[in-house]
C-alpha atoms as a PDB file:
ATOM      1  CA  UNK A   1       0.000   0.000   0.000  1.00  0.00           C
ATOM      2  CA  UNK A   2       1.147   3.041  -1.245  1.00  0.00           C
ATOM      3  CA  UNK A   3       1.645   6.349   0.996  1.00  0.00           C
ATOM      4  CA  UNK A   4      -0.609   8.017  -1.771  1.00  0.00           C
ATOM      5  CA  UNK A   5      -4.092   5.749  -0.524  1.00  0.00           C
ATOM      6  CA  UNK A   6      -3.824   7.509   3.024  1.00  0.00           C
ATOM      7  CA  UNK A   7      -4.509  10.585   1.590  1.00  0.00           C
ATOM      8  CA  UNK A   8      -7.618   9.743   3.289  1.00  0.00           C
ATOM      9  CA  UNK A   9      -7.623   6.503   5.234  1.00  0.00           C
ATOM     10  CA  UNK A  10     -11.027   6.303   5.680  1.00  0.00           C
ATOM     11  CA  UNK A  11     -12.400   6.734   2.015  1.00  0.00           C
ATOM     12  CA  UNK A  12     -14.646   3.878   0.750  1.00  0.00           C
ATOM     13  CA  UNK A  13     -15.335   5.345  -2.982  1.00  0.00           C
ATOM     14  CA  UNK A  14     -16.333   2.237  -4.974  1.00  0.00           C
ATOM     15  CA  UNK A  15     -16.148  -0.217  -2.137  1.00  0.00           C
ATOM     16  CA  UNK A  16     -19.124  -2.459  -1.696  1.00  0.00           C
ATOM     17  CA  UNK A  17     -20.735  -2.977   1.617  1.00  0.00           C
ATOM     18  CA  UNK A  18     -23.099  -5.327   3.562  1.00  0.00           C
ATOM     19  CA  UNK A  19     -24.734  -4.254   6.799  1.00  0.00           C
ATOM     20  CA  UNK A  20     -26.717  -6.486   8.449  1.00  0.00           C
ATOM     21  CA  UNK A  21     -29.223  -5.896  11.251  1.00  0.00           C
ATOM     22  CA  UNK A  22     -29.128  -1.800   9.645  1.00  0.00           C
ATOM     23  CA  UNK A  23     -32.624  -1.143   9.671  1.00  0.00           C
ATOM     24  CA  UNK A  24     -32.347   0.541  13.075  1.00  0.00           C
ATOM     25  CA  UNK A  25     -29.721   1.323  16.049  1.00  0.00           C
ATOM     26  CA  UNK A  26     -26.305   0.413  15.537  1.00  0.00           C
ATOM     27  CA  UNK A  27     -26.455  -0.844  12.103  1.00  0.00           C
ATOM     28  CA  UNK A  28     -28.260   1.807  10.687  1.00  0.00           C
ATOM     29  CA  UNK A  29     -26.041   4.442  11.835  1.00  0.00           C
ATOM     30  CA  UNK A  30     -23.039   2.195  10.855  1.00  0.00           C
ATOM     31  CA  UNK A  31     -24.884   2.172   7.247  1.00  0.00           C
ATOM     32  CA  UNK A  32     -25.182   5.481   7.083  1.00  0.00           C
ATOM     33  CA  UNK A  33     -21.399   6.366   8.175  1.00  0.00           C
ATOM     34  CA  UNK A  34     -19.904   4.423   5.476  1.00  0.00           C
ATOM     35  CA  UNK A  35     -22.513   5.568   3.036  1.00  0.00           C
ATOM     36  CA  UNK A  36     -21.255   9.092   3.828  1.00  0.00           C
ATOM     37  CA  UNK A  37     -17.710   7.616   2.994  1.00  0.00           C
ATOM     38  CA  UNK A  38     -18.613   6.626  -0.040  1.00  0.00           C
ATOM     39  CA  UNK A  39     -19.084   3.372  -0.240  1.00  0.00           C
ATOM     40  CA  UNK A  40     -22.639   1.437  -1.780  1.00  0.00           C
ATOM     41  CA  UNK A  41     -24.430  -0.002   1.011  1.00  0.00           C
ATOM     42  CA  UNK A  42     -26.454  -3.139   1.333  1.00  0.00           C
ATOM     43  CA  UNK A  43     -28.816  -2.409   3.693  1.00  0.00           C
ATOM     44  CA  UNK A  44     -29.797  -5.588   5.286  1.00  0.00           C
ATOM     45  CA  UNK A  45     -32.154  -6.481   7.874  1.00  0.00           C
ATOM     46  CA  UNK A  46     -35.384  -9.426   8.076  1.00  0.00           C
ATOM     47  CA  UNK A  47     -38.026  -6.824   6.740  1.00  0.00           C
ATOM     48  CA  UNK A  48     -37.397  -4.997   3.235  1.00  0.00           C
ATOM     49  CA  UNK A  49     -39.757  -2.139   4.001  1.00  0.00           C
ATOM     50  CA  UNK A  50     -37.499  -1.141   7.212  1.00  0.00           C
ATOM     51  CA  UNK A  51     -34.726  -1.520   5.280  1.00  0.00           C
ATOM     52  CA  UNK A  52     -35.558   1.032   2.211  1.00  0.00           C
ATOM     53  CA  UNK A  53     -36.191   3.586   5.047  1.00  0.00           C
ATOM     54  CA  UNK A  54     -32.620   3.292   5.901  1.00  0.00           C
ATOM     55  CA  UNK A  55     -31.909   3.217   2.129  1.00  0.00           C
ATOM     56  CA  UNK A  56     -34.149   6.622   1.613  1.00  0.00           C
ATOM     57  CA  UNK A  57     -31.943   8.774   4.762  1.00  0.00           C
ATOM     58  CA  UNK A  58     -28.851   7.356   2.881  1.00  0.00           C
ATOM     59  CA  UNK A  59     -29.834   8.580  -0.531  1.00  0.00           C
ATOM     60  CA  UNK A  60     -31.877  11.620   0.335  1.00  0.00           C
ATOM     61  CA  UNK A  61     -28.336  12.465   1.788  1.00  0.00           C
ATOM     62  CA  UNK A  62     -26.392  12.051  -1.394  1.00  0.00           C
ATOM     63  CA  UNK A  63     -25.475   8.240  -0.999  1.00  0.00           C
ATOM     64  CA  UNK A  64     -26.114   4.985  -2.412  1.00  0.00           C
ATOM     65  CA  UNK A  65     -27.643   2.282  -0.862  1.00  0.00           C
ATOM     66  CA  UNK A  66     -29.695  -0.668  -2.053  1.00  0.00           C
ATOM     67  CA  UNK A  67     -32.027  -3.000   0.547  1.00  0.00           C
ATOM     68  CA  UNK A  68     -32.014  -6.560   0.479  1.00  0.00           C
ATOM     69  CA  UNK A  69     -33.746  -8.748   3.454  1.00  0.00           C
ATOM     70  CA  UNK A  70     -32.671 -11.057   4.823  1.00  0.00           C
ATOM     71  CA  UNK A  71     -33.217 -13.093   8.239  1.00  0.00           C
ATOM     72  CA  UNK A  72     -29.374 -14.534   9.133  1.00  0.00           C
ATOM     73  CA  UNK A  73     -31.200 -16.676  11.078  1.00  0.00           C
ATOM     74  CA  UNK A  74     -32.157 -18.776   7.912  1.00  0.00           C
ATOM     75  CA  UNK A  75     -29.395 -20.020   5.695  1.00  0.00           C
ATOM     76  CA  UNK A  76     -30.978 -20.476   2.926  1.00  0.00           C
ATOM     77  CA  UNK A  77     -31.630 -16.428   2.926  1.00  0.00           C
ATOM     78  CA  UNK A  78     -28.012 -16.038   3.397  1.00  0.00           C
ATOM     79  CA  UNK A  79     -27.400 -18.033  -0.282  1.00  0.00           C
ATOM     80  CA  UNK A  80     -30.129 -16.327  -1.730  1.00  0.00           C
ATOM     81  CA  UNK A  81     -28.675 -12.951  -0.390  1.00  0.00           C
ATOM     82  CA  UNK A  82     -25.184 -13.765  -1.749  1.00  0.00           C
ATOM     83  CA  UNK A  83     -26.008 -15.176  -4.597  1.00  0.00           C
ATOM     84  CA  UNK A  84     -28.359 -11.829  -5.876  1.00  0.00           C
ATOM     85  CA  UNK A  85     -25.182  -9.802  -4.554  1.00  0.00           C
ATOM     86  CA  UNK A  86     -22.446 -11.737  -6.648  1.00  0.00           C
ATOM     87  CA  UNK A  87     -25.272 -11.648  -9.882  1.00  0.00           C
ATOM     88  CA  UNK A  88     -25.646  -8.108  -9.360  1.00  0.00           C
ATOM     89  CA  UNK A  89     -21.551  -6.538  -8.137  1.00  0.00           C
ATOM     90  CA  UNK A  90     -19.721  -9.631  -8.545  1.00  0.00           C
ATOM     91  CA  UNK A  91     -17.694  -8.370  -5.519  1.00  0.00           C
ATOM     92  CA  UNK A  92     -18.126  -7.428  -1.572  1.00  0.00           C
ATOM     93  CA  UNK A  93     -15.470  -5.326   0.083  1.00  0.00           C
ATOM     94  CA  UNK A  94     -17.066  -4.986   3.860  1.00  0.00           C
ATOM     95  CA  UNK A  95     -18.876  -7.168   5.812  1.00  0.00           C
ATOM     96  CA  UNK A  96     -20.407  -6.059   9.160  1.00  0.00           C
ATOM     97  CA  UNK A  97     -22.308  -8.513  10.960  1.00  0.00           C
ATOM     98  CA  UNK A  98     -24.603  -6.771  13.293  1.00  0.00           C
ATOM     99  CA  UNK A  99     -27.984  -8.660  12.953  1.00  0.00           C
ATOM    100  CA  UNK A 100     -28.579 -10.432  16.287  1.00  0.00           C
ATOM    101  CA  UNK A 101     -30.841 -11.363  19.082  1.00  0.00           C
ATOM    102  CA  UNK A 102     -31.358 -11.854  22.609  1.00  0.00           C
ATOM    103  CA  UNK A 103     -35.146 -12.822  23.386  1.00  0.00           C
ATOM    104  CA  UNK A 104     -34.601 -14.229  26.971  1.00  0.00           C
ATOM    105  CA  UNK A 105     -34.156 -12.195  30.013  1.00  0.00           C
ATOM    106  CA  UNK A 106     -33.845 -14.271  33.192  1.00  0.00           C
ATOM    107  CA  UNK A 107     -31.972 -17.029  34.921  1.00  0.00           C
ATOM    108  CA  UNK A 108     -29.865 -19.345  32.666  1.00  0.00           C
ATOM    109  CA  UNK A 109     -30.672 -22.538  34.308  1.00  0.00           C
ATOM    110  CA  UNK A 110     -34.338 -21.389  33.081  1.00  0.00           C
ATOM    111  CA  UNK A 111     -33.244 -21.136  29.734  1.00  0.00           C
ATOM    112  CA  UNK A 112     -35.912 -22.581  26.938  1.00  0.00           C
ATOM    113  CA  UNK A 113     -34.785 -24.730  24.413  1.00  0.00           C
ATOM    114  CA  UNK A 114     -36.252 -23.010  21.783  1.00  0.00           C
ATOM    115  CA  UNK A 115     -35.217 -19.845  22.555  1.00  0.00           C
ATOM    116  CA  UNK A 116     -31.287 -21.592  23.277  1.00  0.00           C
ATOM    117  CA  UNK A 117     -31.570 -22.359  19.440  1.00  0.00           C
ATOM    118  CA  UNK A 118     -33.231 -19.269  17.940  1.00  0.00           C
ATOM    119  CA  UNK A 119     -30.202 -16.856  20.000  1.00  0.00           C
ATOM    120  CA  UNK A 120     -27.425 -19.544  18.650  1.00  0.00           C
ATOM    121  CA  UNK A 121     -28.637 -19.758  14.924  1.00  0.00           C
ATOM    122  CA  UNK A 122     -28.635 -16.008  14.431  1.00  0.00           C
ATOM    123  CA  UNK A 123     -25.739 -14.880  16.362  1.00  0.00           C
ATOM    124  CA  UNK A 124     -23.593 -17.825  15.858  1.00  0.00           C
ATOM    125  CA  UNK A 125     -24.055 -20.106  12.996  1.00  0.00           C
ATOM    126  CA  UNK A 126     -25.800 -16.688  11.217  1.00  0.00           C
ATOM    127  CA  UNK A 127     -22.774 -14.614  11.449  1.00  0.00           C
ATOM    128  CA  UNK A 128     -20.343 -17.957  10.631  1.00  0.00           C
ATOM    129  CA  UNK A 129     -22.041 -18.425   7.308  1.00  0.00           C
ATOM    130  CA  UNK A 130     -22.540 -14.459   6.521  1.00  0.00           C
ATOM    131  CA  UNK A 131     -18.860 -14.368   7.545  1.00  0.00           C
ATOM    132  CA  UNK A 132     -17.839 -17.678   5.024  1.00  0.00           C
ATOM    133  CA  UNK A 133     -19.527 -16.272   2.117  1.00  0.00           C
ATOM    134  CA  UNK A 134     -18.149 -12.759   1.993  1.00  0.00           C
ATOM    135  CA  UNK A 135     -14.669 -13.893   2.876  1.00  0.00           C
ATOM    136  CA  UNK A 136     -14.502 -16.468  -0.102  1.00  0.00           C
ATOM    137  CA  UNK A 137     -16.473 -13.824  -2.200  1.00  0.00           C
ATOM    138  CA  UNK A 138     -13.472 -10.786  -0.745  1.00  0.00           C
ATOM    139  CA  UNK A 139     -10.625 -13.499  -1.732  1.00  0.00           C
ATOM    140  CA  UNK A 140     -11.252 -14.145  -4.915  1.00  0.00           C
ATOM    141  CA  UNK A 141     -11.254 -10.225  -5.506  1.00  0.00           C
ATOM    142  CA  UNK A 142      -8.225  -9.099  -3.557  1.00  0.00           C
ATOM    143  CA  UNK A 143      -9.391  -9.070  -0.205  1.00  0.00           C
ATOM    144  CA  UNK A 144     -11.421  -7.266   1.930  1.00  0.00           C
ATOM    145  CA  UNK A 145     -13.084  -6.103   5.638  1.00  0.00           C
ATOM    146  CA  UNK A 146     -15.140  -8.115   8.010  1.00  0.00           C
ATOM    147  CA  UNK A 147     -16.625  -6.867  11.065  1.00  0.00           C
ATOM    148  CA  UNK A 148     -18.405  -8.198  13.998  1.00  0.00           C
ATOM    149  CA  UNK A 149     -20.468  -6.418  16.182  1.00  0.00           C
ATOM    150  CA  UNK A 150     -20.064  -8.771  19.365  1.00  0.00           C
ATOM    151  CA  UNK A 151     -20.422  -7.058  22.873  1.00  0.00           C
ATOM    152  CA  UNK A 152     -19.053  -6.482  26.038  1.00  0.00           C
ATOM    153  CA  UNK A 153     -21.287  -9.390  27.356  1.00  0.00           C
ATOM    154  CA  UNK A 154     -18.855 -11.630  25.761  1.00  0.00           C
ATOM    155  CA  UNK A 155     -16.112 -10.798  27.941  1.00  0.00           C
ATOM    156  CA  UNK A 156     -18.127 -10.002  31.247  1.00  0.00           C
ATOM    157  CA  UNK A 157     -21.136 -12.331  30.935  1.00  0.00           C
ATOM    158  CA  UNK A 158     -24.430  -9.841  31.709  1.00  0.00           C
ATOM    159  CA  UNK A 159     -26.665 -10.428  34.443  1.00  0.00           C
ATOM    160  CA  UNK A 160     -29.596 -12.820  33.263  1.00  0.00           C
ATOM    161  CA  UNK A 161     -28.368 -12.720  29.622  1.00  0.00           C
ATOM    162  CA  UNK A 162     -26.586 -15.729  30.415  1.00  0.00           C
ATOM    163  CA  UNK A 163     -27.064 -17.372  26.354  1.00  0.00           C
ATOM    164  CA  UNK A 164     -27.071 -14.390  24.930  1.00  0.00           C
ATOM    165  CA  UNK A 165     -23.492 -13.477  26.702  1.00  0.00           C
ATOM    166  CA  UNK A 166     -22.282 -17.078  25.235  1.00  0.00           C
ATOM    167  CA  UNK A 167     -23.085 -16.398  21.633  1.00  0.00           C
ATOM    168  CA  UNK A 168     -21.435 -12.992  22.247  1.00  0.00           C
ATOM    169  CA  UNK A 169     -17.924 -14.675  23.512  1.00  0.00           C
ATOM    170  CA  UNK A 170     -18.097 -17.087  20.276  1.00  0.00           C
ATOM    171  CA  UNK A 171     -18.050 -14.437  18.063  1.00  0.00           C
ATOM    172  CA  UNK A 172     -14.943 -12.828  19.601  1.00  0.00           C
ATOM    173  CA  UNK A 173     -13.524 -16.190  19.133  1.00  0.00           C
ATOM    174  CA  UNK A 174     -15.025 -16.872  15.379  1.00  0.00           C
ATOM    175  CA  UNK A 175     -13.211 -13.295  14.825  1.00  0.00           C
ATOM    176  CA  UNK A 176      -9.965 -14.564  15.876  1.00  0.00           C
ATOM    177  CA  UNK A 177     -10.308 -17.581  13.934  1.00  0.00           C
ATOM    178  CA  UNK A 178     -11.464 -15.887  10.436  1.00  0.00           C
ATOM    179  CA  UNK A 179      -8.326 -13.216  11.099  1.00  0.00           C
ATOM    180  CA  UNK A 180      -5.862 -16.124  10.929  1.00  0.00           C
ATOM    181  CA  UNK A 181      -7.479 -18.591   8.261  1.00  0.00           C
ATOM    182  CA  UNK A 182      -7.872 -15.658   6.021  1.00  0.00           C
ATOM    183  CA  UNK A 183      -5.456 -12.993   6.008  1.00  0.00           C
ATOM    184  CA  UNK A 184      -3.177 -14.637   3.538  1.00  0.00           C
ATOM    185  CA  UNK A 185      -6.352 -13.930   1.086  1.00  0.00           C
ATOM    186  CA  UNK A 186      -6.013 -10.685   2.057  1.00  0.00           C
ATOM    187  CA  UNK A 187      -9.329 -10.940   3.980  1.00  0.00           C
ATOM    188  CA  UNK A 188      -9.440  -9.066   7.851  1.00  0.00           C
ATOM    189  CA  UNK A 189     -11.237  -9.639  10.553  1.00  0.00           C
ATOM    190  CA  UNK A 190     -11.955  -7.738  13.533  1.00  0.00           C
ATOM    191  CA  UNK A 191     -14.677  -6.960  16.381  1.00  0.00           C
ATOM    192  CA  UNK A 192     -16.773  -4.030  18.095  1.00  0.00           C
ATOM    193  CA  UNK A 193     -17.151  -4.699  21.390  1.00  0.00           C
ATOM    194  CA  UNK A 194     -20.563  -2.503  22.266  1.00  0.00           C
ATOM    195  CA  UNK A 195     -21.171  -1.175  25.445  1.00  0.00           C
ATOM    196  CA  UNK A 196     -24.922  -0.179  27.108  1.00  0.00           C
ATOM    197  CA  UNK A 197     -26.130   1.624  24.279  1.00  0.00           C
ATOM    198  CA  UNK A 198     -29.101   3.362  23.487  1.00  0.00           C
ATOM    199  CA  UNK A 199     -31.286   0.977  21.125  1.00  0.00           C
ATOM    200  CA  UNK A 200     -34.294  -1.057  21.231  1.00  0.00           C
ATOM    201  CA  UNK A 201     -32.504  -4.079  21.513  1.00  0.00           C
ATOM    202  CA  UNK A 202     -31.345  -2.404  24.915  1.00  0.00           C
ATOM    203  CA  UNK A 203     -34.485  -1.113  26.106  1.00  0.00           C
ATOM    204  CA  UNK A 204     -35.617  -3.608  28.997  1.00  0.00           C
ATOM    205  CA  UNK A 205     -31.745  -2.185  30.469  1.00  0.00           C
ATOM    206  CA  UNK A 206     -31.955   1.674  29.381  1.00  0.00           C
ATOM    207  CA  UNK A 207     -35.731   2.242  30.363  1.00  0.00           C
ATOM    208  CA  UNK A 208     -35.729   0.621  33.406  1.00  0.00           C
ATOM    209  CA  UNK A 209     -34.382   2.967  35.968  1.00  0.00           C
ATOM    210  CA  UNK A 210     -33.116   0.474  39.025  1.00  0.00           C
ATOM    211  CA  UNK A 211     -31.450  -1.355  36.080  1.00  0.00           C
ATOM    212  CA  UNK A 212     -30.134   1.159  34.330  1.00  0.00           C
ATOM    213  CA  UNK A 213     -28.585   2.585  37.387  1.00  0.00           C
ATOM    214  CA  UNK A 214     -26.723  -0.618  38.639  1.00  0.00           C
ATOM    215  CA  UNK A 215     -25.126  -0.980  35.307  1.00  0.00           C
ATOM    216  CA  UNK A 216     -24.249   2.799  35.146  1.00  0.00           C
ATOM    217  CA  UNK A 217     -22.415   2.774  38.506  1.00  0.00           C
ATOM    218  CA  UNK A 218     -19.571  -0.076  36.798  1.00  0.00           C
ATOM    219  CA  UNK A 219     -19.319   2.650  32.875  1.00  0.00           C
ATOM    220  CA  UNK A 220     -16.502   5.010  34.035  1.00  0.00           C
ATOM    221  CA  UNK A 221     -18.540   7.775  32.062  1.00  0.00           C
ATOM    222  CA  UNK A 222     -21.612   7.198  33.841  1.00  0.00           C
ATOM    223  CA  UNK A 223     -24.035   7.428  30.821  1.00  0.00           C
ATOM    224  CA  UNK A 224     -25.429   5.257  28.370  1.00  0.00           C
ATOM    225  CA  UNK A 225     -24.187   5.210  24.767  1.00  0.00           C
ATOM    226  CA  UNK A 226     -26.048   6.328  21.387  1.00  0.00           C
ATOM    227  CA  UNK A 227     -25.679   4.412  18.601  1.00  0.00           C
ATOM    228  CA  UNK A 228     -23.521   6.787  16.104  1.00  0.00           C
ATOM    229  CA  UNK A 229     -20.876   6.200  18.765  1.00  0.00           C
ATOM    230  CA  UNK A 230     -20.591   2.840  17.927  1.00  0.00           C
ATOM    231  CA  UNK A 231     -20.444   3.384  14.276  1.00  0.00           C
ATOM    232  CA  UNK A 232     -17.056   5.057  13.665  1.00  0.00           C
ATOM    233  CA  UNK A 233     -15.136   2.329  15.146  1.00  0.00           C
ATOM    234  CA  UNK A 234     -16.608   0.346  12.483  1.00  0.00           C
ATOM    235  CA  UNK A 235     -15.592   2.767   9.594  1.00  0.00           C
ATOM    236  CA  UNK A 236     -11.574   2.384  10.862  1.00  0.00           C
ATOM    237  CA  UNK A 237     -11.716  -1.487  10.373  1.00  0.00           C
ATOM    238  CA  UNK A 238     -13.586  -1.581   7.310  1.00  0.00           C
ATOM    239  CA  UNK A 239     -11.497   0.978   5.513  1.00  0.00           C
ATOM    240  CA  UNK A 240      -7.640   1.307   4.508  1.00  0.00           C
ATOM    241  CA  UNK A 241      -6.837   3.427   7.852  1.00  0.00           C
ATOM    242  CA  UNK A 242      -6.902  -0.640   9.541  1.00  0.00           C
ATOM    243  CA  UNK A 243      -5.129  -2.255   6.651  1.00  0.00           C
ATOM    244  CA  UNK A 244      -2.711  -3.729   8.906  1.00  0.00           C
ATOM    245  CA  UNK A 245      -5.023  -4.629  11.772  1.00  0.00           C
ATOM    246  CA  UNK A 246      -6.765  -7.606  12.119  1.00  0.00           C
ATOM    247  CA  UNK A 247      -7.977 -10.072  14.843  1.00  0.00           C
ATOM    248  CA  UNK A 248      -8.473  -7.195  16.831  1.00  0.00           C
ATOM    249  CA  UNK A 249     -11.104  -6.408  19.582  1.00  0.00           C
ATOM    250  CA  UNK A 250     -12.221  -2.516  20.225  1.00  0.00           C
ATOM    251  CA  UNK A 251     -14.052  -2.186  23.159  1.00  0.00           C
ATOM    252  CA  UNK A 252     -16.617   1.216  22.848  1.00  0.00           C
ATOM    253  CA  UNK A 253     -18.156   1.362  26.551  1.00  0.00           C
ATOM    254  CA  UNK A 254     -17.289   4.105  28.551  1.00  0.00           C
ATOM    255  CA  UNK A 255     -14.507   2.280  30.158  1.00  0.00           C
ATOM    256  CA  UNK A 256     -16.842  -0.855  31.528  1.00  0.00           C
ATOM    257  CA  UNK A 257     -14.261  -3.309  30.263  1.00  0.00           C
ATOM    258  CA  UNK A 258     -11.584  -1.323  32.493  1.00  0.00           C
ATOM    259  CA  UNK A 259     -12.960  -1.617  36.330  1.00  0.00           C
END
């Protein structure tokens, strides 16, 4: 890499990217941020209507964005989804896997079965296959940037989010693992490591105040995070400024990880 491409290390002109979960929260303002950086965004997300509203902000703004759905849940979606996107660029440049879910709240030895699966197939075997495709898809072009938007959960398990925190600590790991199998393709992997942020996946912890102020008393910063805050660590690893980073873990949570 020549000292010429860091004449703005964070330019995306002409790069293709994937977003998953974007319709709302972190992923939408992660869509957004590299649409503003030029890149083409796949907005991705289960429902296609959410999605074009994402798709709309991003072009009413002077980017470009396309939305495809797609539950990452399914893997059959996930062929379908990659299959339409190598038909239609014949390339992806940025992954970020962001689509997740956490639909139990409560003690782990209470944990259904059927909600043990549904958390596992999204946020681990869902961002395994997203993350296979695009990297053989980035390696036969030259390479390219995946990103995983894990949590702090996986390091410190949260309270009553006990499968949730699991999933969360396998994709740290799956991270790890990508970033050495594939960065002699030229392919880089790396994770965001969210803290209490400001979304409606967090609302059961944000809106409820006894809650909300236990976990604010272990955040150095004492305040909850919005979700554009997440989004520029995201930009660094998916563009050139990260070109020699990968495997890496970023923690963004007001200095929880640090107590």
């Amino acid at each position: 890499m020549t000292d010429a491409s860091f004449s703005d290390p964070f330019d995306l002109s002409g790069k293709i990217a994937l977003v998953t979960g974007a319709s709302r929260g972190i992923g939408a303002e992660i869509a957004k941020l590299l649409a503003a950086k030029g890149a083409h965004v796949i907005v991705s997300s289960r429902k296609q209507d959410d999605c074009q509203k994402v798709v709309d902000e991003i072009t009413s703004a002077g980017g470009a964005a396309e939305a495809v759905a797609c539950h990452i849940g399914e893997p059959a979606q996930i062929d379908t989804l990659f299959a339409a996107l190598t038909a239609k660029h014949g390339r992806l440049d940025v992954l970020v896997n962001n689509a997740a879910t956490n639909p139990y709240f409560g003690p782990i030895v209470d944990t259904d079965p059927g909600v043990f699966q549904k958390t596992v197939d999204v946020n681990i075997r869902g961002y395994f296959y997203m993350s296979a495709n695009a990297a053989k898809l980035m390696a036969a072009n030259g390479g390219g940037s995946i990103v995983n938007v894990a949590s702090v959960n996986g390091v410190v398990p949260g309270f009553q989010q006990g499968i949730y925190s699991i999933t969360k600590a396998a994709v740290i790991s799956m991270t790890k693992a990508f970033a050495v199998e594939c960065a002699s393709a030229g392919v880089r992997c790396n994770a965001l490591l969210p803290g209490l942020t400001d979304t409606k996946f967090a609302s059961v912890l944000v809106n409820t105040p006894e809650i909300l102020k236990l976990a604010l008393a272990h955040v150095p910063m004492r305040r909850v995070a919005q979700p554009s805050e997440m989004a520029g660590a995201v930009l660094y690893f998916a563009s050139p400024a990260s070109s020699y980073t990968t495997g890496a873990v970023l923690n963004v949570d007001g200095g929880y990880l640090s107590v």
